[in-house]
N, C-alpha and C. Protein backbone atom coordinates (compact mmCIF):
# COMPACT_ATOMS: atom_id res chain seq x y z
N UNK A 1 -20.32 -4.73 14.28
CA UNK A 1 -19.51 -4.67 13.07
C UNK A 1 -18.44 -3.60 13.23
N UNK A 2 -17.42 -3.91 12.87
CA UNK A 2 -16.30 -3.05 13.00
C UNK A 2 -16.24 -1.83 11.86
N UNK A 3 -14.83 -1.19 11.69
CA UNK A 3 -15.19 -0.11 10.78
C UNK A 3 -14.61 -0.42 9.58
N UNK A 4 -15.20 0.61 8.88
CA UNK A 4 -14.98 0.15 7.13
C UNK A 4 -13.24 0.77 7.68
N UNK A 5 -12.62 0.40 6.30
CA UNK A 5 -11.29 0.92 5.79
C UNK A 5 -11.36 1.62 4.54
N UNK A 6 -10.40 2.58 4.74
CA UNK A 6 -9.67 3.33 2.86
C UNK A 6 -8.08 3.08 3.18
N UNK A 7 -7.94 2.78 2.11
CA UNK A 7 -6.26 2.17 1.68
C UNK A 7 -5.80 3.45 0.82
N UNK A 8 -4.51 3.77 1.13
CA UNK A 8 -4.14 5.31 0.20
C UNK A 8 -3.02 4.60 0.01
N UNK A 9 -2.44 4.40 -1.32
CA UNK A 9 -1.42 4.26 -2.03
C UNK A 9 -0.40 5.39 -2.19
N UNK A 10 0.10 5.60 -1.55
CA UNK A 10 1.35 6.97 -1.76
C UNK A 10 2.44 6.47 -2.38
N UNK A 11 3.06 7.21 -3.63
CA UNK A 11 4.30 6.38 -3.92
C UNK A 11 4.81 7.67 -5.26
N UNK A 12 6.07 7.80 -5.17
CA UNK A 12 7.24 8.51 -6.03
C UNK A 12 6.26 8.66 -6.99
N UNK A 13 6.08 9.03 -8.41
CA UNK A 13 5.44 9.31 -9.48
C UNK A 13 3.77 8.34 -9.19
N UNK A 14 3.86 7.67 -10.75
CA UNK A 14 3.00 7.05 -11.08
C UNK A 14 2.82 5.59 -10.49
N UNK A 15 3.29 5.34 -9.75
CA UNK A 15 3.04 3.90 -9.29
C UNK A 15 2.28 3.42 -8.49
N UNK A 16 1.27 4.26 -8.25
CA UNK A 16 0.25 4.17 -7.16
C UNK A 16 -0.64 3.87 -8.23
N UNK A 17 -0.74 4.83 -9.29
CA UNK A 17 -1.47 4.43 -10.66
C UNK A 17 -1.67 3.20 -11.46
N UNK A 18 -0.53 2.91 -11.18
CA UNK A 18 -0.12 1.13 -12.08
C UNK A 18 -0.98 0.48 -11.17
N UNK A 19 -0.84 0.55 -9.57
CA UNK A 19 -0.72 -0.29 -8.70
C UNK A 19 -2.28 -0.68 -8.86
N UNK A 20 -3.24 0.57 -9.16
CA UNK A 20 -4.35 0.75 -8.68
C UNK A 20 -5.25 0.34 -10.44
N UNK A 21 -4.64 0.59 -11.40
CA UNK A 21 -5.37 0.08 -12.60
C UNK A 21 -4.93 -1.40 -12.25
N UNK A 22 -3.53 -2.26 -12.32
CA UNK A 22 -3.35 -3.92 -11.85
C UNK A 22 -4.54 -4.06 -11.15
N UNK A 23 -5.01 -3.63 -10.09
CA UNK A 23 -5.63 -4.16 -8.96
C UNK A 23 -7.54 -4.34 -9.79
N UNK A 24 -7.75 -2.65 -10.29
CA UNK A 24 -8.86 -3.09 -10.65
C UNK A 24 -9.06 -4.20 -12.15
N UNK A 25 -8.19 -4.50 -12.71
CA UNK A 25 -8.45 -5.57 -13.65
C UNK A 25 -8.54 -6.85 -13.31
N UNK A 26 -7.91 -7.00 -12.50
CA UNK A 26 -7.36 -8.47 -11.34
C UNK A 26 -9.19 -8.70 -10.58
N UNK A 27 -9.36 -7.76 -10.18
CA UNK A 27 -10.33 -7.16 -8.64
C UNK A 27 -11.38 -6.64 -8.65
N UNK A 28 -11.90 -5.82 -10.19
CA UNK A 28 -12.37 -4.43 -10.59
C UNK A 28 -12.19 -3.50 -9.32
N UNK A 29 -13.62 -2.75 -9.62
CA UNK A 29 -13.19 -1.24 -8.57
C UNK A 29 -13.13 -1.46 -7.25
N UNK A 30 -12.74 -0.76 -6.65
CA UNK A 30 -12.59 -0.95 -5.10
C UNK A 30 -12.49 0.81 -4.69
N UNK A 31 -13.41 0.77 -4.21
CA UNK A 31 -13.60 1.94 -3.35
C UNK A 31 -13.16 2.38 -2.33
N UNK A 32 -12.55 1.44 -1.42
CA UNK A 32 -11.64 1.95 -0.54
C UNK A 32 -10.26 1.99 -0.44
N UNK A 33 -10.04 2.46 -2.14
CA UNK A 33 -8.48 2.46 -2.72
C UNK A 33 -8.82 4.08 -2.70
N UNK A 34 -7.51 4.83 -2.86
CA UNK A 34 -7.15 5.93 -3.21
C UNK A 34 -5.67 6.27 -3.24
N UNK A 35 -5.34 6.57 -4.41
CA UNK A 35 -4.04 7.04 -4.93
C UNK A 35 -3.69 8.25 -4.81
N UNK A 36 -1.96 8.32 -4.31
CA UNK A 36 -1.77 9.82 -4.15
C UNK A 36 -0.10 9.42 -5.11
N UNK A 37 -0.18 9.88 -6.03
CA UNK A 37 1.39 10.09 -7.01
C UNK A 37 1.67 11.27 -6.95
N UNK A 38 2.93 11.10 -6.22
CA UNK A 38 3.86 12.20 -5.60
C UNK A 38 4.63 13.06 -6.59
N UNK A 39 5.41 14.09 -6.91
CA UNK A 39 6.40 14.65 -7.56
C UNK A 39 6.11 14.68 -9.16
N UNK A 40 4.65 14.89 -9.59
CA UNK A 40 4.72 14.79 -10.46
C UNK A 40 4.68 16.13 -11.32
N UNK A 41 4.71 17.23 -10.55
CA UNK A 41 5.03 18.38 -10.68
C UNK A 41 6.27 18.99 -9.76
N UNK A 42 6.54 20.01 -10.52
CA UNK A 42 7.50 20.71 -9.86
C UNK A 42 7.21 21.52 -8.37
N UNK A 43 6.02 22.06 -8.29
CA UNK A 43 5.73 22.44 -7.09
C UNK A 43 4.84 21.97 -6.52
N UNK A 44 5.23 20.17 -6.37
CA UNK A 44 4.38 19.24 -5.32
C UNK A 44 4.35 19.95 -3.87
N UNK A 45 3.98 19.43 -3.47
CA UNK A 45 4.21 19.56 -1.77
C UNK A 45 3.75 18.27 -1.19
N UNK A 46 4.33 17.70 -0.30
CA UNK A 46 3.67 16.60 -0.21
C UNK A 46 3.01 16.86 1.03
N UNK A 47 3.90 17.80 2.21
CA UNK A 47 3.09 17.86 3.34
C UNK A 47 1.96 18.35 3.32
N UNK A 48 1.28 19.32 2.17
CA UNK A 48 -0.37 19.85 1.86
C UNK A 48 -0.97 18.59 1.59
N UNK A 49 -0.62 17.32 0.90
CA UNK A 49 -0.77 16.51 0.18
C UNK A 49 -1.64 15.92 1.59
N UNK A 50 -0.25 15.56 2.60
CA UNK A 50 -1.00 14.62 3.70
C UNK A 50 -1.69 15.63 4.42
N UNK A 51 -1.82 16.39 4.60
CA UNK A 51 -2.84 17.04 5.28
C UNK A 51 -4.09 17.25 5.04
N UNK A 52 -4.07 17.08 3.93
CA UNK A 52 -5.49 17.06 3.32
C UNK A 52 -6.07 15.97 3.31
N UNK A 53 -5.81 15.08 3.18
CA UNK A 53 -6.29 13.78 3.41
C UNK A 53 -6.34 13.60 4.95
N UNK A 54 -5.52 13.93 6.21
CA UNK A 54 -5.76 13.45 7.38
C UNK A 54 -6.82 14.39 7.67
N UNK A 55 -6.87 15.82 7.26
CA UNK A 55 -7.92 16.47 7.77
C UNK A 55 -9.20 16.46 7.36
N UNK A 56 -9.33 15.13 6.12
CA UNK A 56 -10.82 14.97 5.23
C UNK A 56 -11.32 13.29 5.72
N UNK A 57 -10.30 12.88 6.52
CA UNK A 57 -10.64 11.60 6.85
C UNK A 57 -10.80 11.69 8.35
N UNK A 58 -12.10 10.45 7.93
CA UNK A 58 -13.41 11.02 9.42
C UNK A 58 -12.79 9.27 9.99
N UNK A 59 -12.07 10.00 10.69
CA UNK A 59 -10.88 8.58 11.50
C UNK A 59 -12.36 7.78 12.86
N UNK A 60 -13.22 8.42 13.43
CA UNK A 60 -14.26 7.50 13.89
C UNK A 60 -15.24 6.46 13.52
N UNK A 61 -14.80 6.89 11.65
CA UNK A 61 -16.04 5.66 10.98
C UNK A 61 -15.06 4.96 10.04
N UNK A 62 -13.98 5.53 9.85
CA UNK A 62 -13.22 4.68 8.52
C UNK A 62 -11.68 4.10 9.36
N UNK A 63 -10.58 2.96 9.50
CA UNK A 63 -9.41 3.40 9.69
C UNK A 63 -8.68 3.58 8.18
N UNK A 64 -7.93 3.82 8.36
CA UNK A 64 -7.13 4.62 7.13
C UNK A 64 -5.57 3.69 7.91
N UNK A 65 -5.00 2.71 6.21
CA UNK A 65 -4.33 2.56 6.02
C UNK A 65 -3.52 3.35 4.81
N UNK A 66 -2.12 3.39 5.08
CA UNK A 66 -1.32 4.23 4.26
C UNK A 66 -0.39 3.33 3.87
N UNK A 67 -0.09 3.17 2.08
CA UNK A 67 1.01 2.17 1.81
C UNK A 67 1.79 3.12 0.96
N UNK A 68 3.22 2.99 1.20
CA UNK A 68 4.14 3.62 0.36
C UNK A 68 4.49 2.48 -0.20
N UNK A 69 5.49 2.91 -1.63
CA UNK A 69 6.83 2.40 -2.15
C UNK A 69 7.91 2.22 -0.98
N UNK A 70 8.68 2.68 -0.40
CA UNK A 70 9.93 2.12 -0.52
C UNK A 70 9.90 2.91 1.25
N UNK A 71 10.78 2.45 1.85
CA UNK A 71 11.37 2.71 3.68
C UNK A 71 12.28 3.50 3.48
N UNK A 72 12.13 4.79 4.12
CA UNK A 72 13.16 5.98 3.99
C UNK A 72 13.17 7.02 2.85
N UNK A 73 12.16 6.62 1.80
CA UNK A 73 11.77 7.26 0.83
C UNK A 73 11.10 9.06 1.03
N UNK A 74 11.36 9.66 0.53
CA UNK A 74 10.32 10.92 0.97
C UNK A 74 9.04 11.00 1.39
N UNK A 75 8.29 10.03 0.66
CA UNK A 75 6.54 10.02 0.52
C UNK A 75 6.87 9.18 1.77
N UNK A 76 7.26 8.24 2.25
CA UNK A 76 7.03 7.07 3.81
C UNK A 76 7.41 8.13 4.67
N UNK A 77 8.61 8.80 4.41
CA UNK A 77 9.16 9.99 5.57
C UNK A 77 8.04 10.75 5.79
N UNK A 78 7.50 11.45 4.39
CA UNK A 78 6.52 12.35 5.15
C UNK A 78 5.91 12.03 5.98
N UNK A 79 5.09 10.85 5.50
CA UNK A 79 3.86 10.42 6.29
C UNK A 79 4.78 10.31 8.02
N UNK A 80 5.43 9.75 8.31
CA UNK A 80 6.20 9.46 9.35
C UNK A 80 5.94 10.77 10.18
N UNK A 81 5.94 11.80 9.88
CA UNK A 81 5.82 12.95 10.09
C UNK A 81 4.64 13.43 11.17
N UNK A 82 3.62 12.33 10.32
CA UNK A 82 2.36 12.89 10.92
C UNK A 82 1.27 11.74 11.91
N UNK A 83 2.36 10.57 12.40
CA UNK A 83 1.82 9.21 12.64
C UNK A 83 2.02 9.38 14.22
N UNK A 84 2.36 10.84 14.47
CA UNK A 84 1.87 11.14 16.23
C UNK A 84 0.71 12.45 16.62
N UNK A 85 0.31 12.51 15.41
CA UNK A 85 -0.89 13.17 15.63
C UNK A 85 -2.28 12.67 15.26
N UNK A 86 -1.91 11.69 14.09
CA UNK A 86 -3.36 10.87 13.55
C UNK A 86 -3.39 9.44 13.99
N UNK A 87 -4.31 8.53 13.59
CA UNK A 87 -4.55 7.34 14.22
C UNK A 87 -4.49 6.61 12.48
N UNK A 88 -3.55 6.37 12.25
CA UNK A 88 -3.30 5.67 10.83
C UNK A 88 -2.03 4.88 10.84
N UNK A 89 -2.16 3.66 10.03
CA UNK A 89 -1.20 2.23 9.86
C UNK A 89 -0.98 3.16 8.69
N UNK A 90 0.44 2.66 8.89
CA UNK A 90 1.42 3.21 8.09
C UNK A 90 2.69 1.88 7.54
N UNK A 91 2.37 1.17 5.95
CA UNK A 91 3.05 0.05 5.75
C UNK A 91 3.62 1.02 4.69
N UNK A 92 4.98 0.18 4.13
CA UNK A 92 6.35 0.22 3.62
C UNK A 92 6.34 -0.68 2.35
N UNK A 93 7.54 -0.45 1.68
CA UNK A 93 7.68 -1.55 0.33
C UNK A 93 6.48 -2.54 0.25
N UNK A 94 5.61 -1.56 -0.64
CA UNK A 94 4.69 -1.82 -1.07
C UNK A 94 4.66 -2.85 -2.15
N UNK A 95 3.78 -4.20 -2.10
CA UNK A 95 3.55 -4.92 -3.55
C UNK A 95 2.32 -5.13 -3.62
N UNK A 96 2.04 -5.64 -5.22
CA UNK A 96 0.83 -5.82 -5.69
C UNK A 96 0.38 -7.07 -4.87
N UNK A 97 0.47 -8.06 -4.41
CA UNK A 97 0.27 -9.37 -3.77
C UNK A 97 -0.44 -8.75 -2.41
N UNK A 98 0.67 -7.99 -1.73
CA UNK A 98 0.18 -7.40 -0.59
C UNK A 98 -1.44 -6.53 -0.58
N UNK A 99 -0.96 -5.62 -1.84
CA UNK A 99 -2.21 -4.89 -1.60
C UNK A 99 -4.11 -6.20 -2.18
N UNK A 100 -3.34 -6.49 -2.72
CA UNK A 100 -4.45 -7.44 -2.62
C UNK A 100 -5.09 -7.88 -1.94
N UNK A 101 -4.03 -8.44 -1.00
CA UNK A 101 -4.59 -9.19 0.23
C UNK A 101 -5.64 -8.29 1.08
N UNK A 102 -4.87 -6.92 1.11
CA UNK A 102 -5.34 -6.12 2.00
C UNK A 102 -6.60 -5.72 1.74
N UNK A 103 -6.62 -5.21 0.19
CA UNK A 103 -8.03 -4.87 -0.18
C UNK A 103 -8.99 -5.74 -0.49
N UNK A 104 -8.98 -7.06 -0.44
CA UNK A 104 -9.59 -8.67 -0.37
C UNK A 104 -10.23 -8.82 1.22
N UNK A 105 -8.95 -8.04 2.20
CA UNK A 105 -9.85 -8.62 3.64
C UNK A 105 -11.13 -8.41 3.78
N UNK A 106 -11.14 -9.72 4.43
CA UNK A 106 -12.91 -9.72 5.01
C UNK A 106 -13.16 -9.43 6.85
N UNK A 107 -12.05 -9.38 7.18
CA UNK A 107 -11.66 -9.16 8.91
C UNK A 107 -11.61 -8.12 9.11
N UNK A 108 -11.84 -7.45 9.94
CA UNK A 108 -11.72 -5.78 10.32
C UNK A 108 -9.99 -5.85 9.94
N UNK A 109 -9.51 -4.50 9.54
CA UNK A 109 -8.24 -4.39 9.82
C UNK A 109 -8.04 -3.49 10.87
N UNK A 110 -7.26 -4.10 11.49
CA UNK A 110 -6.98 -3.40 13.29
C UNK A 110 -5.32 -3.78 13.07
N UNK A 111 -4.41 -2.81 13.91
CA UNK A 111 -3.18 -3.78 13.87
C UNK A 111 -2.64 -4.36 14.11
N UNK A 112 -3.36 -5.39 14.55
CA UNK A 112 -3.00 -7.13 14.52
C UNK A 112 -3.07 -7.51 13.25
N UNK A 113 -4.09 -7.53 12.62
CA UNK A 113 -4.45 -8.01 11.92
C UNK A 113 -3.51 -7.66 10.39
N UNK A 114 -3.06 -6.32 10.46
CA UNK A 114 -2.20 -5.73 9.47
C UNK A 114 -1.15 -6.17 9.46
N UNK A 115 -0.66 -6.46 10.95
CA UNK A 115 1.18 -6.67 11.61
C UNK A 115 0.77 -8.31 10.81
N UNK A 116 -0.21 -9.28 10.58
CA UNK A 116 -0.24 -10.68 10.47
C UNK A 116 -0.04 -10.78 8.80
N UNK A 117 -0.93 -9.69 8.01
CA UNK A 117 -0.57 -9.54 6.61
C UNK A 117 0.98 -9.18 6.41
N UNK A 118 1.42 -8.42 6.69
CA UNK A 118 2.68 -7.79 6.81
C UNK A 118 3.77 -9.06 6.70
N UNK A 119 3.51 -9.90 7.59
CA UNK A 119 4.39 -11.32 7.91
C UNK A 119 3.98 -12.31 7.04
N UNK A 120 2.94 -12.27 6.50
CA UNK A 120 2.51 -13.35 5.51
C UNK A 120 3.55 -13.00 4.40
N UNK A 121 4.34 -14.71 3.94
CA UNK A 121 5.14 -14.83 3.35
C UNK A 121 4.80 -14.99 1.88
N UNK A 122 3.11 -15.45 1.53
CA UNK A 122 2.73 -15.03 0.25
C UNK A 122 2.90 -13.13 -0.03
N UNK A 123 3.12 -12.77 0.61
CA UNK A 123 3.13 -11.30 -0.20
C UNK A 123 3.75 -10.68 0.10
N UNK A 124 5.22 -11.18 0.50
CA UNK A 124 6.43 -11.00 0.60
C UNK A 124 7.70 -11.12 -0.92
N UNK A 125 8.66 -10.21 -0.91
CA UNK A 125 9.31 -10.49 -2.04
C UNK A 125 9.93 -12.02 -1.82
N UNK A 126 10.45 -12.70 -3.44
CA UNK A 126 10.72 -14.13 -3.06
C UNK A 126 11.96 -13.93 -4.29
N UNK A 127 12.92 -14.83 -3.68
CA UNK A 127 13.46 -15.07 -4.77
C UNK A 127 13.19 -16.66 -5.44
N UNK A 128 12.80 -16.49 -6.90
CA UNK A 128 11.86 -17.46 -7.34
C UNK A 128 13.11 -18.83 -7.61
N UNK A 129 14.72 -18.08 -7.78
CA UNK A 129 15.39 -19.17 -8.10
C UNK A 129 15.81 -20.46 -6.96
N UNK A 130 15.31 -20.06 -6.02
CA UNK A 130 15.21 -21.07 -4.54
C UNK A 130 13.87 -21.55 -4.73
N UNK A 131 13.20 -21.27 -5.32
CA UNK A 131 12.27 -22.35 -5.25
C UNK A 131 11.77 -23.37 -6.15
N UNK A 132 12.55 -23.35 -7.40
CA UNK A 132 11.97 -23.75 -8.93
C UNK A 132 13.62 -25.13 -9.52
N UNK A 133 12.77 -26.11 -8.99
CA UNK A 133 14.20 -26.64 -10.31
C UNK A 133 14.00 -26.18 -11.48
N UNK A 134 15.51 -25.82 -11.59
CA UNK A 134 15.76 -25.77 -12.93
C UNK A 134 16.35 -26.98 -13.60
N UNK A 135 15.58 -26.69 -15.09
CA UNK A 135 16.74 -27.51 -15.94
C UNK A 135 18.33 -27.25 -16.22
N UNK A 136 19.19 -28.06 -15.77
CA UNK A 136 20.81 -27.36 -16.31
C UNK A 136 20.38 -28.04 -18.51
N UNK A 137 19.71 -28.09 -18.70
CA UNK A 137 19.60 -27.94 -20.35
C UNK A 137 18.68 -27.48 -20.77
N UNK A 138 19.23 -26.12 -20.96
CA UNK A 138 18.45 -24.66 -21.53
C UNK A 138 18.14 -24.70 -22.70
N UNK A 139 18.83 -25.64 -23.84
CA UNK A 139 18.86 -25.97 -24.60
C UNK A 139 16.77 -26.69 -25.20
N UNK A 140 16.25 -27.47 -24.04
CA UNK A 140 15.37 -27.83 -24.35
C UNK A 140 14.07 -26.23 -24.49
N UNK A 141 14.93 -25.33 -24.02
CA UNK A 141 13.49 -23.97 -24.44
C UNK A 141 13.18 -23.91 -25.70
């Protein structure tokens, strides 16, 4: 049997929060979620932030995925920071679809298996007006 996972939600304020109450109503609890909301004080730090977590995570029994908000963001930069000293997947523009999937797997996550979620086009942004006829009579709403 392969190793368990913890999923850490990193993201600008509160949105790791949203991300993580959506998930348990959808999902209930999930234990190998953990939220880190960034800047929500004035004297955050984020690099204590990740350090504490890489230095409390026992990387031989768990892997540790890391999902931010947004590519180029502070919270993804940090982490970027520290992805040549630890052994942690590190994903980008984060969505609720995605994290689902992720915290739903039943497959070890290794990164193959992450790089294959990642490409899955269900949990990818869509634009919904390419896919939906519309009525041109709006009139019938």
């Amino acid at each position: 049997m392969g190793k368990k996972t913890k999923v850490i939600v990193a993201t600008h304020g509160r949105l790791a929060e949203g991300f993580a109450g959506v998930i348990k109503m959808i999902v209930g609890d999930m234990e190998k979620l953990q939220t880190l909301c960034c800047y929500l004080e004035a004297d955050f730090d984020l690099d204590q932030a990740i350090r504490d977590i890489m230095e409390h995570h026992d990387f031989g029994k768990e892997e540790l995925v890391v999902c931010t908000d947004v590519m180029g963001g502070s919270v993804n930069n940090g982490f970027v920071k520290w992805m040549n000293r630890y052994p942690f997947h590190l994903i980008t523009n984060t969505n609720l679809a995605f994290l689902i999937d992720l915290l739903l797997a039943t497959e070890e996550l290794d990164s193959e298996s992450i790089k294959r979620k990642t490409q899955d086009p269900q949990a990818a942004v869509s634009y919904v007006n390419d896919h939906i006829l519309i009525d041109d009579d709006l009139d019938s709403l």
